[in-house]
Protein backbone atom coordinates (compact mmCIF):
# COMPACT_ATOMS: atom_id res chain seq x y z
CA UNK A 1 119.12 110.32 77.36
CA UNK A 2 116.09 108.41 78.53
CA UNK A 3 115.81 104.84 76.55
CA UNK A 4 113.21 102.25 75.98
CA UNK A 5 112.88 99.11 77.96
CA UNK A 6 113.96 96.89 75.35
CA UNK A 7 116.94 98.98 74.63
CA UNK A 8 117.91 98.52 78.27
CA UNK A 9 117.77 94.74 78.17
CA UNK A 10 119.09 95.24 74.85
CA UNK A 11 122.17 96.84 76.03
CA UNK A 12 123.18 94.08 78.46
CA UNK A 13 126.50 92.84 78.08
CA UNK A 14 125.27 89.01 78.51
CA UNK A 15 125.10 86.97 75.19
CA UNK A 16 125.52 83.08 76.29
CA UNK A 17 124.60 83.06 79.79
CA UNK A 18 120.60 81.79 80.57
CA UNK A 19 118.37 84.40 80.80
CA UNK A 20 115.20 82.36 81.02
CA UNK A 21 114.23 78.60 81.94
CA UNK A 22 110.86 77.38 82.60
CA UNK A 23 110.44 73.46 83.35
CA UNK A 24 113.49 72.15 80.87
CA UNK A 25 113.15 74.96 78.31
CA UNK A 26 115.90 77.62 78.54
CA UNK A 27 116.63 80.57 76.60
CA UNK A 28 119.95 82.54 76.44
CA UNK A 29 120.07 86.59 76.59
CA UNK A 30 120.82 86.77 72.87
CA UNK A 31 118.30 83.99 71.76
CA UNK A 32 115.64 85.96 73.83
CA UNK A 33 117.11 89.52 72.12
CA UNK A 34 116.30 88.20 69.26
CA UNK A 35 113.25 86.41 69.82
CA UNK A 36 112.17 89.99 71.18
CA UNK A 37 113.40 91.82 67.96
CA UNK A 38 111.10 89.09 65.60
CA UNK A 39 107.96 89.85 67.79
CA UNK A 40 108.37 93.60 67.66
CA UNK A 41 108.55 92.81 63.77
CA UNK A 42 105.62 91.16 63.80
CA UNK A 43 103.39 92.92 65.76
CA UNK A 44 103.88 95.29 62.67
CA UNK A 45 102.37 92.76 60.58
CA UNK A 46 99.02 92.45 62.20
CA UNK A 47 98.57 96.33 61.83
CA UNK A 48 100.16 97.34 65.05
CA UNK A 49 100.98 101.09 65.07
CA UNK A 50 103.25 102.83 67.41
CA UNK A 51 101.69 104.07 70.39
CA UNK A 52 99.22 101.54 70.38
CA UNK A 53 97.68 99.21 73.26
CA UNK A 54 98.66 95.48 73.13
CA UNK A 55 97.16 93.67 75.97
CA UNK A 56 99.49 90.89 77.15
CA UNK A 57 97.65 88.21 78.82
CA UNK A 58 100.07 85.01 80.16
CA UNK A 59 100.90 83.44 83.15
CA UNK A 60 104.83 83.65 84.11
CA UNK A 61 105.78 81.72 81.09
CA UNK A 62 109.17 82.53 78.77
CA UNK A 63 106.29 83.39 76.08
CA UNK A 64 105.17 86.50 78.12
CA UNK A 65 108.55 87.83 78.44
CA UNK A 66 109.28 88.34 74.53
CA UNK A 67 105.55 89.86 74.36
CA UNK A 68 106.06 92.11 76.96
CA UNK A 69 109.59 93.85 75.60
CA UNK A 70 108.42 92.81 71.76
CA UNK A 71 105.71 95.36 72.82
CA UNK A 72 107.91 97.82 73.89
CA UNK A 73 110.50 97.67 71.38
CA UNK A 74 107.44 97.99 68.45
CA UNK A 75 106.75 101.26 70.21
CA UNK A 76 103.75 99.85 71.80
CA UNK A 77 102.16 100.41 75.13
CA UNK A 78 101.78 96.98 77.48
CA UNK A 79 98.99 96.60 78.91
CA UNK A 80 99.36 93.61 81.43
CA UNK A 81 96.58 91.74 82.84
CA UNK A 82 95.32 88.52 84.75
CA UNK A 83 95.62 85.24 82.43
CA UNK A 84 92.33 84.17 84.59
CA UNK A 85 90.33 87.35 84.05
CA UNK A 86 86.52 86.87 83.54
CA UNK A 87 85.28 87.50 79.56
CA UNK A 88 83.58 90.08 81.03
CA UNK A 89 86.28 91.77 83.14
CA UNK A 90 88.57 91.31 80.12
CA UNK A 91 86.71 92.76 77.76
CA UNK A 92 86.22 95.89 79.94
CA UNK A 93 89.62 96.61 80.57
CA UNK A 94 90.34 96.25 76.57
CA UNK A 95 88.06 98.78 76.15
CA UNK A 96 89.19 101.35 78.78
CA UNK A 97 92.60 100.97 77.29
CA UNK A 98 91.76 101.08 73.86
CA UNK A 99 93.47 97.64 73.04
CA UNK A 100 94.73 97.17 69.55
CA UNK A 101 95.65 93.53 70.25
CA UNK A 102 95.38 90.63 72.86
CA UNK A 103 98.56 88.51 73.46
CA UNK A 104 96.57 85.56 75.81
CA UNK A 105 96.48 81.80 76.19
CA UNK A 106 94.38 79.59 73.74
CA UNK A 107 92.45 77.87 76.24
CA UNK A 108 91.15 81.54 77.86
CA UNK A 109 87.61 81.59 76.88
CA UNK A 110 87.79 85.17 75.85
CA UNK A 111 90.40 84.26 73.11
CA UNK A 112 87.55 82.38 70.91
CA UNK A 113 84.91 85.42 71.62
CA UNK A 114 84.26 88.66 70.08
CA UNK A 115 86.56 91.29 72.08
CA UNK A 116 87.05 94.59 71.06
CA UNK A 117 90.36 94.63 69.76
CA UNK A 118 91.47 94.07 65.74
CA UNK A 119 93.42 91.22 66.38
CA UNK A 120 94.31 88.21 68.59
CA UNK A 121 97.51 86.07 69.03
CA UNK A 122 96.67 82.45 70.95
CA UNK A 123 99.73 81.44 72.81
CA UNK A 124 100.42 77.83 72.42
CA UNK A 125 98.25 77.42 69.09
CA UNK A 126 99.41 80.24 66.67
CA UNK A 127 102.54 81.40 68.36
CA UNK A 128 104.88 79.19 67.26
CA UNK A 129 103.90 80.45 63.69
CA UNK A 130 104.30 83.95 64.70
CA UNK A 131 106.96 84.10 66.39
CA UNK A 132 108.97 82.51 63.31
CA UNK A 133 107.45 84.73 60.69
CA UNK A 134 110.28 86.08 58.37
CA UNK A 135 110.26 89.74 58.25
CA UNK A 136 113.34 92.09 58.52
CA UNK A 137 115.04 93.60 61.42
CA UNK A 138 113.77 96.97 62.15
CA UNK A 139 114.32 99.22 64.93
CA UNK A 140 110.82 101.20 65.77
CA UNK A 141 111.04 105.01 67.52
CA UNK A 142 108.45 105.15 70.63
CA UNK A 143 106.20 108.36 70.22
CA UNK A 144 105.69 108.66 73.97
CA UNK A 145 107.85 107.13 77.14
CA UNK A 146 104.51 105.46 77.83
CA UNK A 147 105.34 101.80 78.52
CA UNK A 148 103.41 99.95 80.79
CA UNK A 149 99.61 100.03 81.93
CA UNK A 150 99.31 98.04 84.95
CA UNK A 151 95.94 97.26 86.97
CA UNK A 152 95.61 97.97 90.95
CA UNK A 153 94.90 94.67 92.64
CA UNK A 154 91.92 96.77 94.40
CA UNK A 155 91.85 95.42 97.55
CA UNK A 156 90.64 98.00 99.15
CA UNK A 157 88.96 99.89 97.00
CA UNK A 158 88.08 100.34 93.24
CA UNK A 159 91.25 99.01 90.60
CA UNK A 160 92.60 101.88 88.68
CA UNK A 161 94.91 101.62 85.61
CA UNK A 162 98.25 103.07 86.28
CA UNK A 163 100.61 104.74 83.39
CA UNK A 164 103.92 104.04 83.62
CA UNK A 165 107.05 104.95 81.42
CA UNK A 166 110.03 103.92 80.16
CA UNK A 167 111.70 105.63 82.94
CA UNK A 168 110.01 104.31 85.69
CA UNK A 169 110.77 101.54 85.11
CA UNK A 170 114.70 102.29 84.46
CA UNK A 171 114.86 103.87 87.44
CA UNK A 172 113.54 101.14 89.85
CA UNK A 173 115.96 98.79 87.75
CA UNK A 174 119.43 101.32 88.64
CA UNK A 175 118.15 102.03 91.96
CA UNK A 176 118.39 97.93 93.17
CA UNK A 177 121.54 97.48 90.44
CA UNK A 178 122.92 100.06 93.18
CA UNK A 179 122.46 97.42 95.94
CA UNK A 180 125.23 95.06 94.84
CA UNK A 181 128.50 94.79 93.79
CA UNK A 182 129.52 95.02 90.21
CA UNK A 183 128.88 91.99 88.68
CA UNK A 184 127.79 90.32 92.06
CA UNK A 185 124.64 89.43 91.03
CA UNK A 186 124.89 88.02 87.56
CA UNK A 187 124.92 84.56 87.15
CA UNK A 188 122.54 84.00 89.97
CA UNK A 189 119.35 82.30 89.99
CA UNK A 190 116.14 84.02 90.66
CA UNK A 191 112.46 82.40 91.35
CA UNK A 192 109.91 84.27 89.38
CA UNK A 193 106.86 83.41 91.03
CA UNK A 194 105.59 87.24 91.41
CA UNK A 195 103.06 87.51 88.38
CA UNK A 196 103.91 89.69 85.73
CA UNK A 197 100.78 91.62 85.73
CA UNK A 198 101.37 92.85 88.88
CA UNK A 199 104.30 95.83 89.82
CA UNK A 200 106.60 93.70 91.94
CA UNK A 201 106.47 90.88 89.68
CA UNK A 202 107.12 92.83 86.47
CA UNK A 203 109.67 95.95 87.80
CA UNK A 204 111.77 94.06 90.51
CA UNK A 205 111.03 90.44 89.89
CA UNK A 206 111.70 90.45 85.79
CA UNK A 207 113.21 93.58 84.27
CA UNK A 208 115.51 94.75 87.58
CA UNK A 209 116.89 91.02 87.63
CA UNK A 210 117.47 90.64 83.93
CA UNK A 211 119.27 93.88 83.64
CA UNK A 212 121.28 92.40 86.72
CA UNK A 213 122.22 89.35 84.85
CA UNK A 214 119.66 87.23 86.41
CA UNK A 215 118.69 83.75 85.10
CA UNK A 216 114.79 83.90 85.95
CA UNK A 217 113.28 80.72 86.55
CA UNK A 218 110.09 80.81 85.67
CA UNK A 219 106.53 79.61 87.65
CA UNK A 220 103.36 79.69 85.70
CA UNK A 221 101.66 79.05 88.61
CA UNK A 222 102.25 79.13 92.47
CA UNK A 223 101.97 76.18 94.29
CA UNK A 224 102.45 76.15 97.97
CA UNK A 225 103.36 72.21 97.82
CA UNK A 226 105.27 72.11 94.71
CA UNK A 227 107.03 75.67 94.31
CA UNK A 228 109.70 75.42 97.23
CA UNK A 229 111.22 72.46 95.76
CA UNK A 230 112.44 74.98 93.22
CA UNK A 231 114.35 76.23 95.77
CA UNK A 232 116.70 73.20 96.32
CA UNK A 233 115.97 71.97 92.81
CA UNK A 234 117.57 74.60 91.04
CA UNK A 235 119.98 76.00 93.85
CA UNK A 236 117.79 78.98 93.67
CA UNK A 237 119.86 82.39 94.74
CA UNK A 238 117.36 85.09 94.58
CA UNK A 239 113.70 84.86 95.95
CA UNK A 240 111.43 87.62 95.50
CA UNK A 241 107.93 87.34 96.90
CA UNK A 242 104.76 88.33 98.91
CA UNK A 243 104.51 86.45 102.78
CA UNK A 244 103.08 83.59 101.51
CA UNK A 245 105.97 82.40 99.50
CA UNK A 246 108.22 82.41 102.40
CA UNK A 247 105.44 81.01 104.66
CA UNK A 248 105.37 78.22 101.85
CA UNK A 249 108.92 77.55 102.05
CA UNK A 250 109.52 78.17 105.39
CA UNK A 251 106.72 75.00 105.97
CA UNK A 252 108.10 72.73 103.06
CA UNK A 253 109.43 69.62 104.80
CA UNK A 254 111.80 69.39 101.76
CA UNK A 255 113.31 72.12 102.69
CA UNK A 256 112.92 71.27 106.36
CA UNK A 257 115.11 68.11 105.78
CA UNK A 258 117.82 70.07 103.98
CA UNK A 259 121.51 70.78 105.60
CA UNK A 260 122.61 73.37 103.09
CA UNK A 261 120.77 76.48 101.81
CA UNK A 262 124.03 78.26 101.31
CA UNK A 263 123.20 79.28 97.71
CA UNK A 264 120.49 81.36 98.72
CA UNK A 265 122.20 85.06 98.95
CA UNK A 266 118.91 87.23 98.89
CA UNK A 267 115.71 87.19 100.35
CA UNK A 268 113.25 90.22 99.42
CA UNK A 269 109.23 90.53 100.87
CA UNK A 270 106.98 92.70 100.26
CA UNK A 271 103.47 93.62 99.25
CA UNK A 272 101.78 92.83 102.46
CA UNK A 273 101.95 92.91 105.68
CA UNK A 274 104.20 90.93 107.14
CA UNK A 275 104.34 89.11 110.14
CA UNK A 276 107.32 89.60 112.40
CA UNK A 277 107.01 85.75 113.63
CA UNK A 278 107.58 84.84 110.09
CA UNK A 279 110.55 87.19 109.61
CA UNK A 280 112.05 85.59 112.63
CA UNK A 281 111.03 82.23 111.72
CA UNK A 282 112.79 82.71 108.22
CA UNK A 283 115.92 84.12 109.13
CA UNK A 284 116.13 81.25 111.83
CA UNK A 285 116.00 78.43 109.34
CA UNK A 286 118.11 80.34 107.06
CA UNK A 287 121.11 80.83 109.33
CA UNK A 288 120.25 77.11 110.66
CA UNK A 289 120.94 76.01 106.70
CA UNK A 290 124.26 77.63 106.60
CA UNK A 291 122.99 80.91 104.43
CA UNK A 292 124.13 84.73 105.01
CA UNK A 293 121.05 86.11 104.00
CA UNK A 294 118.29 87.91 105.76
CA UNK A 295 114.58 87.72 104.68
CA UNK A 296 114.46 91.81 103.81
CA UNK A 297 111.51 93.85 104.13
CA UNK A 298 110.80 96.44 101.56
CA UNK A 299 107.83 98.56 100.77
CA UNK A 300 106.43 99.66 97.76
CA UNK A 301 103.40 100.37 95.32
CA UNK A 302 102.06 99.81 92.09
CA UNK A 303 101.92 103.99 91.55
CA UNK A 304 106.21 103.64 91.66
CA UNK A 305 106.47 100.59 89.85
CA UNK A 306 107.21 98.58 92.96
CA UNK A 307 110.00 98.58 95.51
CA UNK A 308 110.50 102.32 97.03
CA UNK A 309 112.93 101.10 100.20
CA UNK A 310 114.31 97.82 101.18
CA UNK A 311 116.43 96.34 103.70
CA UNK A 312 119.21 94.56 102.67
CA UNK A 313 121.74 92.01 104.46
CA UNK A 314 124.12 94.87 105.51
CA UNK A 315 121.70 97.56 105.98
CA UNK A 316 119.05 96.10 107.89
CA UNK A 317 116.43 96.81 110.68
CA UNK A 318 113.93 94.36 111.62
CA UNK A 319 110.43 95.56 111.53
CA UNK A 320 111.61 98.75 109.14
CA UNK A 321 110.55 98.96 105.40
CA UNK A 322 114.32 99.25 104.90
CA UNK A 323 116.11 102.74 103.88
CA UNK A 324 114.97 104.75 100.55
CA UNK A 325 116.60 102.91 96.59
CA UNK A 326 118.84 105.45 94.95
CA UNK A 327 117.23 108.11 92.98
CA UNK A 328 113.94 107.45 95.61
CA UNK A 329 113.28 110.12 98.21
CA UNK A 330 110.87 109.29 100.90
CA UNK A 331 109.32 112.23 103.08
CA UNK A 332 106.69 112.27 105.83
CA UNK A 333 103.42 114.06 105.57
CA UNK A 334 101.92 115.24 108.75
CA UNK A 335 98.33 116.32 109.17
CA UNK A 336 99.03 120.63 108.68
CA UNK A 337 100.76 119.78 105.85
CA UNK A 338 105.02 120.07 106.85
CA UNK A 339 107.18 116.95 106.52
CA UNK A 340 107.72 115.89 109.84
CA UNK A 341 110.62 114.70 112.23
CA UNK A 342 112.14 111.77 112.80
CA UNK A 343 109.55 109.39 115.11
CA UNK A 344 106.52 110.83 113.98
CA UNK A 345 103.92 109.18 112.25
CA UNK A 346 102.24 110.63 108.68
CA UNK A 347 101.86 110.05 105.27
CA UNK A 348 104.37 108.37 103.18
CA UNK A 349 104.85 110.50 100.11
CA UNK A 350 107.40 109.37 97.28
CA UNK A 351 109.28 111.71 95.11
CA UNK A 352 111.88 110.86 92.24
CA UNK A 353 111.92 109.24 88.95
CA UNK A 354 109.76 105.74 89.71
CA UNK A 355 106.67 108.17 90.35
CA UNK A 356 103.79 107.00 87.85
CA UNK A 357 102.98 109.53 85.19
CA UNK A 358 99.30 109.47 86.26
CA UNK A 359 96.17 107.19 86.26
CA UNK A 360 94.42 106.70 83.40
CA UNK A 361 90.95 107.83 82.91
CA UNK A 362 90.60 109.42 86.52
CA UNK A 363 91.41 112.57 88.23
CA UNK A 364 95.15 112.26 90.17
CA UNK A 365 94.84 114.13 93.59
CA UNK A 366 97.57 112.16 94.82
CA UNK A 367 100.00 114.24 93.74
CA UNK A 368 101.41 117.38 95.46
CA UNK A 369 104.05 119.96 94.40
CA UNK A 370 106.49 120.88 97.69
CA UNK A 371 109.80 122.02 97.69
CA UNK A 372 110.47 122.38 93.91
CA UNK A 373 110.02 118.61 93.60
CA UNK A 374 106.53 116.66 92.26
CA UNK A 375 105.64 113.85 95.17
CA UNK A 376 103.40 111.31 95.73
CA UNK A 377 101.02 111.14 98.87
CA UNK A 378 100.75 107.16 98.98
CA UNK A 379 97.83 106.94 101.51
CA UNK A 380 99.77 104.83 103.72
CA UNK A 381 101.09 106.29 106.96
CA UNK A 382 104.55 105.49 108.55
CA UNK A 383 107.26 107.03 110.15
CA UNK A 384 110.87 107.70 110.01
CA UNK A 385 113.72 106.77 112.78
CA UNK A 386 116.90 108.99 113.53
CA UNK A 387 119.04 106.18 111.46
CA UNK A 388 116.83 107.16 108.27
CA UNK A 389 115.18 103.92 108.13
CA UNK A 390 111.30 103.87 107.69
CA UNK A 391 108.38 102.05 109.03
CA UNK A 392 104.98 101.09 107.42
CA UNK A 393 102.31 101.51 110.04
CA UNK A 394 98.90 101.25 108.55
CA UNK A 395 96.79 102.38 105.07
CA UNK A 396 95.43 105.55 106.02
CA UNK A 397 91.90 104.05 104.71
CA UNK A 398 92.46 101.43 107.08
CA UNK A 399 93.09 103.25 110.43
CA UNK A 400 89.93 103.55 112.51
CA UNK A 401 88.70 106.18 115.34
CA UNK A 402 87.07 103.69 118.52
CA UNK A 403 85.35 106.35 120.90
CA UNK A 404 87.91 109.23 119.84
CA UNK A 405 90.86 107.25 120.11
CA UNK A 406 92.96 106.37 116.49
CA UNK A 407 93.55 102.19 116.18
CA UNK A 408 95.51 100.52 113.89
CA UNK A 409 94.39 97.09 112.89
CA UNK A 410 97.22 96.17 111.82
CA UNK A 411 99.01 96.67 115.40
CA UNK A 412 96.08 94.07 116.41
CA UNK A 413 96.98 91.70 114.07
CA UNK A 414 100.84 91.72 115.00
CA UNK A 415 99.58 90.72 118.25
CA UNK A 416 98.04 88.07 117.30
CA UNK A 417 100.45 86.90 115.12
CA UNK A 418 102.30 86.32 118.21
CA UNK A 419 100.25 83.66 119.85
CA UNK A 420 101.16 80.35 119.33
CA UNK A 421 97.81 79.16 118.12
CA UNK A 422 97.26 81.87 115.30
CA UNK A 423 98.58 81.01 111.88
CA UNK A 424 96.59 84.13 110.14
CA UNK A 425 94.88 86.58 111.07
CA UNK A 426 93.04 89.50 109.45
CA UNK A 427 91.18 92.71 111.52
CA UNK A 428 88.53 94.83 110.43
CA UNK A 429 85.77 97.36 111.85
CA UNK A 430 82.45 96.00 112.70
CA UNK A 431 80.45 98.75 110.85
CA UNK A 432 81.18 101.70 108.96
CA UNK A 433 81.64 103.97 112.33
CA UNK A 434 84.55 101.66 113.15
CA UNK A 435 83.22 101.48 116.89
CA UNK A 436 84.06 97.81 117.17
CA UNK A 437 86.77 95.71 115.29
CA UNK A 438 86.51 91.59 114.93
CA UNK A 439 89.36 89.31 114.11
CA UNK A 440 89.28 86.42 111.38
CA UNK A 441 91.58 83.65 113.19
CA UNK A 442 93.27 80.40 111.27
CA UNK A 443 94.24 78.68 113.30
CA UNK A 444 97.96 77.04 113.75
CA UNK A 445 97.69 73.23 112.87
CA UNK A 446 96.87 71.05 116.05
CA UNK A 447 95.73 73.88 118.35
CA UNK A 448 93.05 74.35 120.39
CA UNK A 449 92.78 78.09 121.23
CA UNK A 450 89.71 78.97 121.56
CA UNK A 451 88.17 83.17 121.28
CA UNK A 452 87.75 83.45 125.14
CA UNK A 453 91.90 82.95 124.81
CA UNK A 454 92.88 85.36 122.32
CA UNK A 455 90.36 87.54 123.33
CA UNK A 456 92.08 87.56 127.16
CA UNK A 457 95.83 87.61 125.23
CA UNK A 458 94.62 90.92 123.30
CA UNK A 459 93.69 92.60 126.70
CA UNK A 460 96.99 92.06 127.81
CA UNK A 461 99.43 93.31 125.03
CA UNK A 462 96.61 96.22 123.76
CA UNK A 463 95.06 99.04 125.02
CA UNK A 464 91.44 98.36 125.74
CA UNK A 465 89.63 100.23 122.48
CA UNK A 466 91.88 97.77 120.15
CA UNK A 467 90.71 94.75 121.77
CA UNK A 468 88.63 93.20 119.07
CA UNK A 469 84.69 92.70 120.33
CA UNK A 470 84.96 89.00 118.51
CA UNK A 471 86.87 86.72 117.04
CA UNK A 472 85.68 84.35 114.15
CA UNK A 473 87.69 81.35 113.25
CA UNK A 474 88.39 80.33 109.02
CA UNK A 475 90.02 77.15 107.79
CA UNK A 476 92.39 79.76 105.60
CA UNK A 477 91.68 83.38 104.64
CA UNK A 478 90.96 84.39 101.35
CA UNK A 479 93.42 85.40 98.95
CA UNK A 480 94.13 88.06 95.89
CA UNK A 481 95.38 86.15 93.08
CA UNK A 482 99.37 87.63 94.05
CA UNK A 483 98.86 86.26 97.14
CA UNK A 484 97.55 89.19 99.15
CA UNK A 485 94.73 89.20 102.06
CA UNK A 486 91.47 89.73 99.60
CA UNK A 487 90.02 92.52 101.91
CA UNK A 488 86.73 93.19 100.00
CA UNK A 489 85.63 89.40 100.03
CA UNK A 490 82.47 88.43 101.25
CA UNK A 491 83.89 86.46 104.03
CA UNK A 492 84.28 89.55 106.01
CA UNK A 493 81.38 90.89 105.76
């Protein structure tokens, strides 16, 4: 019998042990059970119905957790958004969801403004008032499995608001409480630095680990100076994270200087692409500091919650997306429509219970029925090796025809990740016929590579339509606010 996500997290057999800590403030399982139960309560006081559309609006702070399952155990639907949004932007997405409430920081400018919603709840001015309301303990039925409504990061191409259930989000949670060992995991200490309006951050990073037992410690915000420290500080076990996290640690002469990164058990990326210098770099310094684990690739999307397949430190493949979570079936699409072979590249289509229910307000042609079973045609191709593990090669909207001939950028930027003088690197067509591609170069601190190089280094690992026509050089390249390559910014243009 399907159940709600707070009755999952609910059902946990951890009372005493830390579920939450953010700076010094900590909060056990039970204290933030209950916490959950008073919120849920008291949603019902500001007219909250169930079914309804609370917008939750917080950084990664112990406050957004209790809002997020006090929404779900009222019955609500959460619908989870940037703390930073625009007025503007915010107001819009209230209104295509039909937002009954906002759950948001004081100091957001859009708190203090007409919105169209009935009600508002400031975090950090009126929350401490709400949260300790008096009102009984009531358990609310949800009308519909709907749980979650979270917002594409649109990098390449418009955002779209994607429905997501109860079960969706169970499943992802059983299919990585499948990875370990009973028990193996709990106890352990995981840093939260994925945001919680995005699918990685809020499936894997905060309701997969809490149902595992997992203390999350929480970041509000991501700092590339600061944040590693966490590591060391709090004998972190568990990192979960887009490249740039591990680039940030990886580079952190505090963690440079240490002997002993032993704690550390698991390492899982994902949610970009990821360069195989920094995979090798990773698991180098991690074996160097005395830990078993392996930086693991996975691969995922919003439309399943998250994670899809992972590697994991005794099933593991360099370069592959890993092999398929339990429950998660993972096919290969080729162009007349079969699922291929093993070796051959296609679309990645997902089938199984993390599949999204639908988007909201748009037509959903990314589904197909095939072989009794409902999948989902992901629009990023891959292929699939005789062992069963699977590689990401390229988004199909990113794959480009040069004088007949099919190039992936993303093959050009693995290249260059390889030189020693390129830190980042992002590719792109020249014009909308893709007849020409250019590279955006940072350069690796204290180098002096210059285009005439890379341009000569691209001849010789690439056949000659890949070789970009130019190379432009940034101080850094621009970023989505989960740490992703911002592919529509103007810098590429």
């Amino acid at each position: 019998m399907a159940i709600s996500l707070y009755e999952k997290l609910n059902n946990t057999p951890y009372d005493n042990e830390i579920a939450l800590s953010e700076g010094d403030k900590t909060l056990t399982f039970s204290e933030l059970k209950e916490r959950v139960r008073t919120f849920a309560n008291n949603l019902r006081s500001l007219g909250v119905k169930s079914g309804d559309v609370v917008t939750v609006c917080l950084p990664n702070v112990i406050e957004a957790v209790i809002a997020f399952y006090g929404t779900n155990a009222s019955g609500c639907i959460a619908n989870m958004v940037h703390p930073s949004l625009p007025s503007l932007m915010l107001k819009e997405i209230q209104e295509s969801t039909h937002s009954s409430l906002l759950i948001g920081l004081y100091q957001h400018k859009s708190i203090n403004k007409k919105i169209t919603c009935r009600s508002k709840v400031a975090v950090k001015n009126s929350w401490d008032n709400f949260i300790s309301l008096s009102s009984p303990t009531i358990e609310y039925k949800k009308k519909s499995s709907t749980a979650v409504y979270l917002h594409s990061g649109g990098t390449t191409d418009k955002p779209k608001t994607i429905v997501l259930s109860d079960d969706n989000f169970n499943a992802l949670s059983d299919g990585l409480f499948d990875m370990f060992q009973e028990n193996e995991a709990r106890g352990y200490r995981a840093l939260t630095t994925l945001p919680m309006f995005h699918g990685f951050g809020l499936g894997a990073g905060v309701h997969a680990m809490l149902n595992l037992g997992v203390e999350l410690v929480l970041v509000p915000k991501f700092d590339k100076s600061t944040t590693p420290d966490l590591v060391l500080d709090k004998k972190i076990n568990m990192i979960l994270g887009v490249p740039l996290i591990f680039s940030a640690i990886l580079n952190s002469p505090k963690i440079q200087q240490t002997k002993d990164l032993s704690f550390v058990k698991n390492c899982y990326v994902g949610g970009d692409n990821i360069p195989h210098e920094l995979t090798l770099r990773f698991n180098e310094l991690l074996k160097s500091k005395k830990s078993s684990a392996l930086l693991c690739e996975g691969y995922g999307l919003t439309e399943c919650v998250s994670v899809c397949a992972v590697n994991r430190n005794d099933h593991y493949k360099a370069g592959s997306i890993g092999l398929p979570l339990k429950g998660v079936e993972l096919a290969i699409l080729s162009e007349n429509g079969d699922f291929s072979s093993d070796e051959c590249i296609g679309e990645i289509c997902v089938s199984g219970d993390i599949v999204m229910q639908r988007y909201l307000s748009r037509q959903n042609k990314c589904f197909m029925e095939k072989e009794g079973k409902r999948w989902l045609k992901t629009g990023d191709f891959g292929y699939r090796d005789a062992d069963g593990f699977y590689y990401f090669v390229e988004r199909k909207k990113r794959i480009v025809k040069i004088s007949g001939v099919t190039v992936f950028p993303s093959e050009v930027e693995m290249i260059l990740h390889t030189h020693h003088g390129v830190r980042d690197v992002f590719v792109k067509p020249t014009s909308k016929e893709n007849q020409k591609l250019k590279a955006f170069v940072v350069k690796n601190t204290g180098t002096k590579v210059n285009e005439a190089e890379l341009l000569d280094y691209c001849r010789a690992h690439l056949m000659k339509w890949a070789v970009p026509e130019s190379i432009v050089f940034l101080s850094s390249l621009p970023l989505t606010p989960i740490g992703k390559i911002d592919k529509k910014s103007e810098i590429f243009n």
